[in-house]
Protein backbone atom coordinates (compact mmCIF):
# COMPACT_ATOMS: atom_id res chain seq x y z
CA UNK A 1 0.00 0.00 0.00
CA UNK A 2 1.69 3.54 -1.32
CA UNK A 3 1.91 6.39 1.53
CA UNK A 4 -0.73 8.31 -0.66
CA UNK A 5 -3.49 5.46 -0.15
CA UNK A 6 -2.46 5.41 3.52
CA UNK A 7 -3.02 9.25 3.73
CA UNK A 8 -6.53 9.18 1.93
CA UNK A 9 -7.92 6.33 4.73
CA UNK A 10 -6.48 8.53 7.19
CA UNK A 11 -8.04 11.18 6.26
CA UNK A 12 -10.97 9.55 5.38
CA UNK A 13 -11.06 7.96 9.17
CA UNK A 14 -10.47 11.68 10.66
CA UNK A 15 -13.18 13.14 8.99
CA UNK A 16 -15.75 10.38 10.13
CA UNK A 17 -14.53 10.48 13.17
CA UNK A 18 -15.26 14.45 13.20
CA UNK A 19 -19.05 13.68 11.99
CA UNK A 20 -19.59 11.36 14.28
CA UNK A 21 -18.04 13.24 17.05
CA UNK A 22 -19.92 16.28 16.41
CA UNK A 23 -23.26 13.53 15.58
CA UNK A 24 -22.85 12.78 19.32
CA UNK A 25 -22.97 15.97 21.02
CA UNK A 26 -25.30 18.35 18.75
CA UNK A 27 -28.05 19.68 20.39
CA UNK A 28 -26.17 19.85 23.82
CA UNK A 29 -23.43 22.06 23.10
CA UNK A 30 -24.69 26.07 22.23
CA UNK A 31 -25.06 27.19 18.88
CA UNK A 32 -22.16 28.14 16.84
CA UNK A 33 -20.81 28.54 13.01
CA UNK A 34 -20.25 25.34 10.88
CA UNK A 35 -17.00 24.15 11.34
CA UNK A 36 -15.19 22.67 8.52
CA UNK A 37 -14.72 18.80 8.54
CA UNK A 38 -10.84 18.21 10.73
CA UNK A 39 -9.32 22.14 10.85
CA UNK A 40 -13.24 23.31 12.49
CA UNK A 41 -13.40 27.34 12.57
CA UNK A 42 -9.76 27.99 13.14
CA UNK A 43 -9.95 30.25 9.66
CA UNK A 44 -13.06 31.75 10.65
CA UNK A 45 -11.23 32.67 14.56
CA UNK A 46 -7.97 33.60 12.88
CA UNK A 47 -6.08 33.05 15.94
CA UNK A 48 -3.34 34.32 14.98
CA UNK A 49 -4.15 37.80 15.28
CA UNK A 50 -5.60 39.19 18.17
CA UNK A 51 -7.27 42.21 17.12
CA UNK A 52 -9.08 40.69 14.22
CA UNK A 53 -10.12 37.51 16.11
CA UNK A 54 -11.83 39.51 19.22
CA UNK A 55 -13.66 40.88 16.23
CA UNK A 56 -14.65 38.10 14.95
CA UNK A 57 -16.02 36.91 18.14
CA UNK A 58 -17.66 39.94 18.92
CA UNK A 59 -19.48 38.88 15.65
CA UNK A 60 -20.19 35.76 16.21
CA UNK A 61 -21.73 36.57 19.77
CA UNK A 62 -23.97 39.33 18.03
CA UNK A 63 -24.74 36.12 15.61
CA UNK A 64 -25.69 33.50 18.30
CA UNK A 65 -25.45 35.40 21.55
CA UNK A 66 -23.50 35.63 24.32
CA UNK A 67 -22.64 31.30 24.70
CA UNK A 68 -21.77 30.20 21.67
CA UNK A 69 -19.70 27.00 20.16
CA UNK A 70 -16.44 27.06 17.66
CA UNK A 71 -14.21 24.45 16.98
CA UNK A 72 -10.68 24.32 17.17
CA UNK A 73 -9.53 21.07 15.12
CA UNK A 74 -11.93 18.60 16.11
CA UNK A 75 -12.68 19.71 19.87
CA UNK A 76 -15.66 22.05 20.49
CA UNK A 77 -14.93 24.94 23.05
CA UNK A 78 -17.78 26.99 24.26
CA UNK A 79 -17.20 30.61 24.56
CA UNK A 80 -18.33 32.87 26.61
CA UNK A 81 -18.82 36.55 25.60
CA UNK A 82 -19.77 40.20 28.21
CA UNK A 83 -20.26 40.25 32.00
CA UNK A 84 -22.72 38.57 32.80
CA UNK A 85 -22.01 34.92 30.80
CA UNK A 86 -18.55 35.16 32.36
CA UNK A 87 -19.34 36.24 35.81
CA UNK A 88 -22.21 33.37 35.96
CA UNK A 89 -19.98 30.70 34.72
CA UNK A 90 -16.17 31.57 36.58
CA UNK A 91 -17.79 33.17 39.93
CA UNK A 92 -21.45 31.91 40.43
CA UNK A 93 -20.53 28.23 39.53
CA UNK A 94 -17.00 28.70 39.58
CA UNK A 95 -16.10 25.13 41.28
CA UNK A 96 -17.87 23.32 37.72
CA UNK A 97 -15.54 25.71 35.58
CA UNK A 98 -12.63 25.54 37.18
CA UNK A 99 -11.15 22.60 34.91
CA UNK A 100 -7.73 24.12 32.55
CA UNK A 101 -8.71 23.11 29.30
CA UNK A 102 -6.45 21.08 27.00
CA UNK A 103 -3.34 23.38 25.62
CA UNK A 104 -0.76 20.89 24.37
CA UNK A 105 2.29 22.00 23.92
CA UNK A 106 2.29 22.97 27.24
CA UNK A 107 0.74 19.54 28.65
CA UNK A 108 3.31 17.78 27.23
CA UNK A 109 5.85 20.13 28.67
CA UNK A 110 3.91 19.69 32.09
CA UNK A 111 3.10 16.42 32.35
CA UNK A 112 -0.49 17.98 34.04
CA UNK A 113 1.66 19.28 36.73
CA UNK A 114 2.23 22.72 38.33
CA UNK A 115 -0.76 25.04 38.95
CA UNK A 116 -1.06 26.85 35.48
CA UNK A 117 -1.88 23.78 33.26
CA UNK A 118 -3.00 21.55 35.88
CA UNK A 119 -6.40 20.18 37.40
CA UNK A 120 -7.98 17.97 40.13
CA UNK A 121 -6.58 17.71 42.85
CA UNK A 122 -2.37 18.69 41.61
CA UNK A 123 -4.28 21.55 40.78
CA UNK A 124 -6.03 22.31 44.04
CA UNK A 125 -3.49 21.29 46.99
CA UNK A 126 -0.65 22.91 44.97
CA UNK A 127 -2.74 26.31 44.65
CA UNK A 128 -3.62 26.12 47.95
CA UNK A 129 -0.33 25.56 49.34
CA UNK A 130 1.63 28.09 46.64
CA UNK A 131 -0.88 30.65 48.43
CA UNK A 132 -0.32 29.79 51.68
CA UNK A 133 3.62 30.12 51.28
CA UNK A 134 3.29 33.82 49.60
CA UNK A 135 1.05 34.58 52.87
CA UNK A 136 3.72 33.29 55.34
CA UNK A 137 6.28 35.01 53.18
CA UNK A 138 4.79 38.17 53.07
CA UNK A 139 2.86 39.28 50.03
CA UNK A 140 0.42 41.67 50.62
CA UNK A 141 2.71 42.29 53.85
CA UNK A 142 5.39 44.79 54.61
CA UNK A 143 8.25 41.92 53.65
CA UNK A 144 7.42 42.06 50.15
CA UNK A 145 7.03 45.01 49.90
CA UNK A 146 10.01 45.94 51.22
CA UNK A 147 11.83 43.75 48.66
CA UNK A 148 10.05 45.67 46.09
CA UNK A 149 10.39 49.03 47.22
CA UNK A 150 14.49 47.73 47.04
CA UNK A 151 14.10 46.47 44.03
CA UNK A 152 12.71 49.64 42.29
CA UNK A 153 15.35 51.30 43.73
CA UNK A 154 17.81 49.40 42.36
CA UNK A 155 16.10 49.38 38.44
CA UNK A 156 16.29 53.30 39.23
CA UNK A 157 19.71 52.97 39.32
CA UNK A 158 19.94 51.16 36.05
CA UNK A 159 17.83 53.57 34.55
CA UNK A 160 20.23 56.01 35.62
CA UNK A 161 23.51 54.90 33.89
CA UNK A 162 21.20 54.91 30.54
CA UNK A 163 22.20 58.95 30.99
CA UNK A 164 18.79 59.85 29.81
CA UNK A 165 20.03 58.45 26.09
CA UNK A 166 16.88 57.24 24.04
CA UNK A 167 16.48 53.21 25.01
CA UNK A 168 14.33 50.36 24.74
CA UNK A 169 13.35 49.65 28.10
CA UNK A 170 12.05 45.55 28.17
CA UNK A 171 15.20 44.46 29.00
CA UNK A 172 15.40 46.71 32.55
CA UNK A 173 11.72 46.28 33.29
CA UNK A 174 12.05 42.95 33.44
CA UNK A 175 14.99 42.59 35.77
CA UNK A 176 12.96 44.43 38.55
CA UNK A 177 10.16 41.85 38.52
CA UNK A 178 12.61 38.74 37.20
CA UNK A 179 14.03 39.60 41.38
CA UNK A 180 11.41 40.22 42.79
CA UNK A 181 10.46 36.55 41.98
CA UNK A 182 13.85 35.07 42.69
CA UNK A 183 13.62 36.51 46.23
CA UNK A 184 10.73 34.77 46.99
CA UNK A 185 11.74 31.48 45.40
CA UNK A 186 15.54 31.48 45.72
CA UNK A 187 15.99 34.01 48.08
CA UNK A 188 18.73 35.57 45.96
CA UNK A 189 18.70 38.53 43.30
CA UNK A 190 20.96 39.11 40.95
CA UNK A 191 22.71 42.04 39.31
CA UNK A 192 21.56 43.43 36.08
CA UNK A 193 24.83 42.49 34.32
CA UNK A 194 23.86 39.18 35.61
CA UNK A 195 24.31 36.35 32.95
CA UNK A 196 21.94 34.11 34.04
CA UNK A 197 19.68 36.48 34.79
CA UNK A 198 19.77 38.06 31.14
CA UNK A 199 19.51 34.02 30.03
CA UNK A 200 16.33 33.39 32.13
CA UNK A 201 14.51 36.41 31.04
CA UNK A 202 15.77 35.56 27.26
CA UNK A 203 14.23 31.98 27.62
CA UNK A 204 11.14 33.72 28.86
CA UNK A 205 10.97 36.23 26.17
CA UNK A 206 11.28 33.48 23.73
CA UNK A 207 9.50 31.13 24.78
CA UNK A 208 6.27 33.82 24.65
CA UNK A 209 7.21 34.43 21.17
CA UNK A 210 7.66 30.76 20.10
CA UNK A 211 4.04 30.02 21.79
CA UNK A 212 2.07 32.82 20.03
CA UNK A 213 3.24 31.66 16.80
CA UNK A 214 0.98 30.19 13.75
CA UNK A 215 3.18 27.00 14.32
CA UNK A 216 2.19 26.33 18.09
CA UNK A 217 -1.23 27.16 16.96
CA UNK A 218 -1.29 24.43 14.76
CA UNK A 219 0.35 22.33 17.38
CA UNK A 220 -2.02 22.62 19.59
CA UNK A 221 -4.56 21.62 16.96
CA UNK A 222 -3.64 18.78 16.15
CA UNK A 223 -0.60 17.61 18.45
CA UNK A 224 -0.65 14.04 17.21
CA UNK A 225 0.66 15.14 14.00
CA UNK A 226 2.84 17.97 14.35
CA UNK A 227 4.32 16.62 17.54
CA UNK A 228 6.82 14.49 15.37
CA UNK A 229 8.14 17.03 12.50
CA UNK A 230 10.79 19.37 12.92
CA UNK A 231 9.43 23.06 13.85
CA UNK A 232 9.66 25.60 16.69
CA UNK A 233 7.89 23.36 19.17
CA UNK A 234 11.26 21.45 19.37
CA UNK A 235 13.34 24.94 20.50
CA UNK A 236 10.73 25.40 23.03
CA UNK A 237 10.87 21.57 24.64
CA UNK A 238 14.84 22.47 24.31
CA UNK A 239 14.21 25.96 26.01
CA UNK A 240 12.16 24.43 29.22
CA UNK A 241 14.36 21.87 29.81
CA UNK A 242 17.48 23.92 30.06
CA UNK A 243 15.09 26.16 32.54
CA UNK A 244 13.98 22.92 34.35
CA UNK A 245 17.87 22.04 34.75
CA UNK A 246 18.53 25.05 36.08
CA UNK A 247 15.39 25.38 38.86
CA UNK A 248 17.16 21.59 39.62
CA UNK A 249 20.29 22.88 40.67
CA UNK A 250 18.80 25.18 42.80
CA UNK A 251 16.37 23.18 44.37
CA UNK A 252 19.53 20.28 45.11
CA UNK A 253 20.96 23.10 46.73
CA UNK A 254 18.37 24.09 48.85
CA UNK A 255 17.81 19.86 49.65
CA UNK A 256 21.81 20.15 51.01
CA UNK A 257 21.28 23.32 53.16
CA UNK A 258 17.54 22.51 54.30
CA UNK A 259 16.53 23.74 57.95
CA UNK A 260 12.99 21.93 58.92
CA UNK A 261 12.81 24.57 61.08
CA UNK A 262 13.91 27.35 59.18
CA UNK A 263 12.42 28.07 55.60
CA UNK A 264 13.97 30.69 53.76
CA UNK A 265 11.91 30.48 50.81
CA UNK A 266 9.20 28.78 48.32
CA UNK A 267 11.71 25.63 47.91
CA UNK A 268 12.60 25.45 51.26
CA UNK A 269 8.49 25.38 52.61
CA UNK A 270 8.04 23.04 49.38
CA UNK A 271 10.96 20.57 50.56
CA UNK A 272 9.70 20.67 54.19
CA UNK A 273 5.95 19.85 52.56
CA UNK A 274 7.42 16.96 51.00
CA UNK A 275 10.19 15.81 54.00
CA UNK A 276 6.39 15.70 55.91
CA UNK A 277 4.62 13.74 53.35
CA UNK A 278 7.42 11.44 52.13
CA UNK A 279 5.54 8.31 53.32
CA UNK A 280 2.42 9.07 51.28
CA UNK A 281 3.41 7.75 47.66
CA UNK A 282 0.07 9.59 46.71
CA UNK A 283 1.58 12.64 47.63
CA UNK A 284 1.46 15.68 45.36
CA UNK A 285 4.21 17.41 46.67
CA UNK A 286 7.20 15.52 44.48
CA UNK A 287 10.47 17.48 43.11
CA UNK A 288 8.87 17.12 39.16
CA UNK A 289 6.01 18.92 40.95
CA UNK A 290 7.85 21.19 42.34
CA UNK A 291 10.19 22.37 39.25
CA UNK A 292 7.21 22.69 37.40
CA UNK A 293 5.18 25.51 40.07
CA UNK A 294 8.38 26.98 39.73
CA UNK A 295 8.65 26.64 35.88
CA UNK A 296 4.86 28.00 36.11
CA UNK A 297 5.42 30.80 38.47
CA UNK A 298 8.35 32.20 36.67
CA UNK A 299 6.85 32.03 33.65
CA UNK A 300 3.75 33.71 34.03
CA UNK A 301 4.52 35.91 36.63
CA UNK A 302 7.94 37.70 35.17
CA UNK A 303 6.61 37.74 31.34
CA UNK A 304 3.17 39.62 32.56
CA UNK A 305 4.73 42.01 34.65
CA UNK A 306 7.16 43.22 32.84
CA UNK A 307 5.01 43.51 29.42
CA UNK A 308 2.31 45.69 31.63
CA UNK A 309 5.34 48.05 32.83
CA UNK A 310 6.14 48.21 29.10
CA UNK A 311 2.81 49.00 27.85
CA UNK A 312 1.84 51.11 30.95
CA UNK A 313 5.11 53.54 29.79
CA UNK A 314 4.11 53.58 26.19
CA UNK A 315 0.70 54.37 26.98
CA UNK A 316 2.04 57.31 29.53
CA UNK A 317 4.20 58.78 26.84
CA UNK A 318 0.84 59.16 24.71
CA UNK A 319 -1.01 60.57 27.26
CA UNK A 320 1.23 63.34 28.85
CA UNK A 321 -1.20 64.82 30.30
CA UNK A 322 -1.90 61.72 32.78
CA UNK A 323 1.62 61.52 33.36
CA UNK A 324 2.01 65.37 34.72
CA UNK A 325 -1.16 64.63 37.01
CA UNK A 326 0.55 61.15 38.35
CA UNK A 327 3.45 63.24 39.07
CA UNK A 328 1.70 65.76 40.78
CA UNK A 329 -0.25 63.32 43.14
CA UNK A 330 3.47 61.34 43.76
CA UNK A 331 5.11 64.80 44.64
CA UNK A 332 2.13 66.01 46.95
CA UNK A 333 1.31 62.74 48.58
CA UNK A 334 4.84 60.82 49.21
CA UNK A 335 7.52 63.91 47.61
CA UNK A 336 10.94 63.39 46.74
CA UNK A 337 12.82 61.70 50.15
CA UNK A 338 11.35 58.79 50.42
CA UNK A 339 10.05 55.51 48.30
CA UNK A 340 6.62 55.33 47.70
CA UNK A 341 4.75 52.43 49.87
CA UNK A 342 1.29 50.94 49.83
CA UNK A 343 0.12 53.08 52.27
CA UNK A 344 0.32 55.67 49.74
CA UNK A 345 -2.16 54.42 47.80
CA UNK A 346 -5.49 55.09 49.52
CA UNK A 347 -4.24 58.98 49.48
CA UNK A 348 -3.57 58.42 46.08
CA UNK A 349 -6.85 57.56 43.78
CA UNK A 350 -5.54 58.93 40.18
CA UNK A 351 -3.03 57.31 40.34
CA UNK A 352 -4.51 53.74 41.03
CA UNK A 353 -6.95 55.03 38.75
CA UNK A 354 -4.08 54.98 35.97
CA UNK A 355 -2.42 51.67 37.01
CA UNK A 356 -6.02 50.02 36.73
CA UNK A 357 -6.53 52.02 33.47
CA UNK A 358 -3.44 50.40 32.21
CA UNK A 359 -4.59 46.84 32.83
CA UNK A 360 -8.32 47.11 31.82
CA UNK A 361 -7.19 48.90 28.30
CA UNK A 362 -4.06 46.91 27.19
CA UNK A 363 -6.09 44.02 27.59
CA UNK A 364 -2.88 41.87 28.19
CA UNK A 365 -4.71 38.15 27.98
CA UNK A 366 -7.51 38.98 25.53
CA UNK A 367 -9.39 35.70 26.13
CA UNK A 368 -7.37 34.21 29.06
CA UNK A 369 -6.40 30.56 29.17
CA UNK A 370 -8.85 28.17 28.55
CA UNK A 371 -11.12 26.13 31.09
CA UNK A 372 -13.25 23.73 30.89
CA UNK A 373 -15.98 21.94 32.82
CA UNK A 374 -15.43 19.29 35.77
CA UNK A 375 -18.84 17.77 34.61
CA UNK A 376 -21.77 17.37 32.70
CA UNK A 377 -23.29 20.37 33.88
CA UNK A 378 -26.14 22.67 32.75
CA UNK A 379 -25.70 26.24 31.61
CA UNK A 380 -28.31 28.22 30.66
CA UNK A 381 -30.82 25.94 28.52
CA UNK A 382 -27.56 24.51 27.31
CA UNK A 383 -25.88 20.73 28.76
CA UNK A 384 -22.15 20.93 28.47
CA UNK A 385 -20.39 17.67 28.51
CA UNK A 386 -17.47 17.52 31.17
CA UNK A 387 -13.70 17.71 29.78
CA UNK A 388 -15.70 20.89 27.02
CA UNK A 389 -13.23 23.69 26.75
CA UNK A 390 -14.09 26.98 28.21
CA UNK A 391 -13.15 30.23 26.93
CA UNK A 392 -13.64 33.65 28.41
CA UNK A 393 -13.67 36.54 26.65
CA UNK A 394 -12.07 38.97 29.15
CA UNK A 395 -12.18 41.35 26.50
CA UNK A 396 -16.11 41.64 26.44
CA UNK A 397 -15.63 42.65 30.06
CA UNK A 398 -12.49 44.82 30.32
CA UNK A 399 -14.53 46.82 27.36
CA UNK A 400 -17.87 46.93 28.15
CA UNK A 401 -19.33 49.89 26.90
CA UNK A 402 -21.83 50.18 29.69
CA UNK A 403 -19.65 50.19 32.65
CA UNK A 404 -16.65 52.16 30.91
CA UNK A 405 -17.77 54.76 28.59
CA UNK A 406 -15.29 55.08 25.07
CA UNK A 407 -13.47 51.77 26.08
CA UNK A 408 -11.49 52.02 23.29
CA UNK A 409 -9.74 55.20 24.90
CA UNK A 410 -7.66 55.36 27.67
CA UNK A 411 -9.36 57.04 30.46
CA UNK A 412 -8.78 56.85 34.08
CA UNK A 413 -12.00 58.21 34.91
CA UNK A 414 -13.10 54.67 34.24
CA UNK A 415 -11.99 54.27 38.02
CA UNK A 416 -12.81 57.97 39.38
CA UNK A 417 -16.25 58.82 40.95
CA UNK A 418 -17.73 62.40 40.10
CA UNK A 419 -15.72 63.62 43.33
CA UNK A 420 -11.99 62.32 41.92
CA UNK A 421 -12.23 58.83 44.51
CA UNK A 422 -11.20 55.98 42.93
CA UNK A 423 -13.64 53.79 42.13
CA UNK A 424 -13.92 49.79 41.73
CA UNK A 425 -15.45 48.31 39.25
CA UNK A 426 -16.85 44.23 39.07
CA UNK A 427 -15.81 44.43 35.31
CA UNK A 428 -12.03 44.86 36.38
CA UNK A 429 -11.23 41.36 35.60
CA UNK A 430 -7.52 41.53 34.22
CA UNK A 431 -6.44 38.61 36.55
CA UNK A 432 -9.48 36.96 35.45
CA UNK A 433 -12.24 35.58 38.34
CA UNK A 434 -13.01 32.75 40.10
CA UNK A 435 -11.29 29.68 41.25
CA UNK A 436 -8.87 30.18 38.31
CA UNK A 437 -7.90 33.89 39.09
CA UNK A 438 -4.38 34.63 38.95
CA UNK A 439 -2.42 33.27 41.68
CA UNK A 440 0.10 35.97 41.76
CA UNK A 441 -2.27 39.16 42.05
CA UNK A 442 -1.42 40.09 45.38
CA UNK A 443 1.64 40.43 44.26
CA UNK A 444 1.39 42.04 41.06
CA UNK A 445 -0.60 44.59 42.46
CA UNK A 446 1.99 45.74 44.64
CA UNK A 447 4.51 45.60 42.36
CA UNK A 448 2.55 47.46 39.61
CA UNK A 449 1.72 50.12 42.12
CA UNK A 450 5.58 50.45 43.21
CA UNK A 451 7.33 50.29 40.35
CA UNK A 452 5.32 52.93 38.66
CA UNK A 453 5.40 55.14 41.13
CA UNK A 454 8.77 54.64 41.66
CA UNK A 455 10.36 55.56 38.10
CA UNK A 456 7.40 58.57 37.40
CA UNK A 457 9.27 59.76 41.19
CA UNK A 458 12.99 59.44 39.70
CA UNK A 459 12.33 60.56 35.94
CA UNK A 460 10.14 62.08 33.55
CA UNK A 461 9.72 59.89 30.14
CA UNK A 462 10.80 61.29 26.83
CA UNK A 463 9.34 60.03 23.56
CA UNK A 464 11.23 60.37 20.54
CA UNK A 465 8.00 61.20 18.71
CA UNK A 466 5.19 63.23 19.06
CA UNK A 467 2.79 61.94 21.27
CA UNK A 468 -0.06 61.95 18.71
CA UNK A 469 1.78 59.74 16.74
CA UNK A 470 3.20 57.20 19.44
CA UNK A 471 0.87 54.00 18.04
CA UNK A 472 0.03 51.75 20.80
CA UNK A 473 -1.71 49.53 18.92
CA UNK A 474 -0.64 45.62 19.69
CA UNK A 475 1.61 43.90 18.12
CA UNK A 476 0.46 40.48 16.78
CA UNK A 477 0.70 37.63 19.14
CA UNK A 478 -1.30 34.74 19.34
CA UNK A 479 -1.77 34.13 23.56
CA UNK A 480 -1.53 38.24 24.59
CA UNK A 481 -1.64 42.01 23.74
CA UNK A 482 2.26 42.78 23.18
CA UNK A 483 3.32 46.64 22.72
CA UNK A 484 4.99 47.73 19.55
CA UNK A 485 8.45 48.13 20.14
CA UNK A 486 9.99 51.71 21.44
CA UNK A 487 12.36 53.79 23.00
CA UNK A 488 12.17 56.40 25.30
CA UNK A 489 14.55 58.72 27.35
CA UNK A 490 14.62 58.51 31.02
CA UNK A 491 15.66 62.25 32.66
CA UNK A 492 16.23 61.94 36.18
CA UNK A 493 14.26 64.79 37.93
């Protein structure tokens, strides 16, 4: 038999299977376009590009309302579009949806371990117990912050010795954050000239570009073909690993100076977790657990932070006039002599205002990652299937129309009352909601809050073009909202 007749049965099988697949599940699932037989609606999502696909969701919920079905491959997700679909499903039944949906070239990277791309119970004891450690360690304490307030500091003095010459800033912006997170887990820093430090946040950096390419798209498609050719998927397995053997070392360091009494930081409590549970072979709390929480943590925390400081700078060269009234609210409330803390921020509501501003319109994970249901459950006048995919349109939320007037303009009167109080908003759901909300966003909010703060009190930013025609329009990516690239002079003050 020639490889063509092979490829035809194949085929032939995969597009059965697809019929009968969908067959089986019509008239449970919501409504949705047709999807083509094997590829589904992946040209009609255009995934590839963020601004057109939110689009083209935003049509297709005007088309078949607010819960509707696409298909990526073979597998139907279910999508949820505005406020109220999303709050309903990730806060009002948020223990059915908190299931992560299949993304596999990160599952096979994973092995279902971690917290990111885990579920069941890895999912839950390793959440609970990754929260419990940044508690005991400080975050959303004064111990934390303190690191942070050092660590602006020291990116201050980085930004210094650029002697206000025009510069891309990603590299420096993501040092700050990069050790912040090695404090916690390593309880080290490093300096800026730091080789491995520029080598971690270069895996990073790459490994967010690798992931939000076409390729990886199609990987995660159909993984049980592309798995096997040559591509970019192989440079990221390469890329993990050499993180993995890295976050090895470290923790075989930590195994030879471990004090049961004495943690110092996330791999010591982890170790001392494990030293307790060592004669449960059921355990969760193993060393590949372990490098992988780390592997998670890293990932998603450094990458996220240091894009919003990137796109929260771009977006204050455009709007100078937010900038002079941050700067005015940072001079009157803490002045020149000493670092901004979180105190500072109830006395200070334009400038929350502006770092929530920042989040809600740069949109950073348009449609977050996906969930999916922990069983058969009932949604509306629709029966979802457990193991369906979930996706949430954060971006129907962050730009609701209703609750935030001209959301396609950055405004931080979106989070002002009529008497110049900051205001919260239920639509504010940049770290997402429910059982799945971002693990880190204690932390993130502090270090947002400082960092800002921090440079707007050491320098005023300098575009090389005229503010009316700085685009901040995001790049293409195919997981988040990227700013274009820039440069920018920093003038100490």
């Amino acid at each position: 038999m020639d490889l063509f007749t092979v490829l035809v049965i194949c085929l032939s099988c995969l597009i059965l299977l697809f019929l009968w697949n969908r067959s089986y599940i019509k008239g449970k699932l919501p409504p949705g376009p047709t999807p083509l037989p094997i590829v589904g609606n992946i040209f009609q999502i255009n995934t590839n590009n963020i601004s057109k696909s939110l689009i083209k969701v935003s049509m297709l919920a005007e088309d078949y309302g607010p819960v509707f079905t696409v298909y990526f491959g073979m597998k139907p997700t279910v999508v949820l579009h505005g406020y109220e679909a999303v709050k309903e499903a990730l806060i009002d039944q948020r223990e059915e949806f908190s299931g992560r949906g299949s993304f596999p070239v990160f599952d096979k990277m994973t092995q279902g371990l971690g917290i990111v791309f885990s579920s069941g119970e890895i999912w839950k004891k390793t959440r609970r117990f990754t929260l419990m450690v940044l508690r005991n360690m400080g975050v959303g304490k004064k111990t934390i912050e303190d690191r942070i307030q050092e660590e602006a500091l020291c990116l201050v003095e980085a930004l210094k010795k650029t002697n206000a010459s025009p510069c891309d800033p990603t590299f420096l912006l993501a040092c700050a954050p990069c050790n912040v997170m090695c404090s916690i887990i390593f309880q080290s820093r490093f300096e800026y000239s730091d080789e491995k430090l520029l080598t971690m946040i270069n895996y990073i950096h790459e490994n967010l570009r690798i992931s939000s390419t076409s390729w990886i798209q199609l990987y995660n498609a159909f993984p049980f073909l592309i798995h096997y050719l040559p591509g970019s998927h192989n440079t990221l397995f390469k890329n993990v690993a050499t993180q993995e053997k890295f976050i090895l070392e470290k923790i075989r360091e930590h195994q030879e100076s471990l004090d049961l009494n004495n943690p110092r930081d996330f791999i010591d409590y982890f170790l001392i977790k494990m030293e307790k549970g060592k004669h449960n072979k059921q355990s969760e709390f193993t060393v590949d657990n372990l490098i992988t929480t780390i592997w998670d943590v890293f990932s998603a925390g450094i990458d996220t932070m240091s894009t919003t400081l990137r796109y929260g700078l771009l977006l204050l060269l455009k709007h100078p006039e937010v900038t002079a009234k941050v700067r005015e609210e940072i001079d009157r409330v803490v002045g020149k002599h000493r670092s901004p803390c979180m105190q500072d921020r109830s006395h200070m509501p334009y400038t929350d205002a502006v770092v929530h501003e920042i989040q809600r319109f740069i949109d950073l994970v348009p449609n977050s990652l996906p969930h999916a249901v922990t069983q058969d459950i009932k949604f509306r006048e629709y029966l979802i299937p457990k193991g369906t995919a979930i996706l949430t349109s954060l971006t129907s939320v962050l730009r609701d129309d209703k609750e935030f007037p001209n959301p396609e303009q950055f405004d931080p009167g979106h989070f002002l009352d009529e008497s110049g109080n900051f205001k919260k908003s239920d639509y504010f759901m940049a770290f997402s909601a429910g059982k799945r909300v971002c693990v880190g966003e204690g932390l993130a909010r502090m270090e947002l809050f400082l960092l800002l703060t921090t440079i707007l009190q050491h320098f005023t930013l300098k575009p090389l073009l005229d503010p009316k025609d700085i685009d901040t329009t995001p790049v293409v990516n195919g997981i988040g909202s990227i700013p274009p690239f820039y440069e920018l002079c920093f003038i100490p003050v």
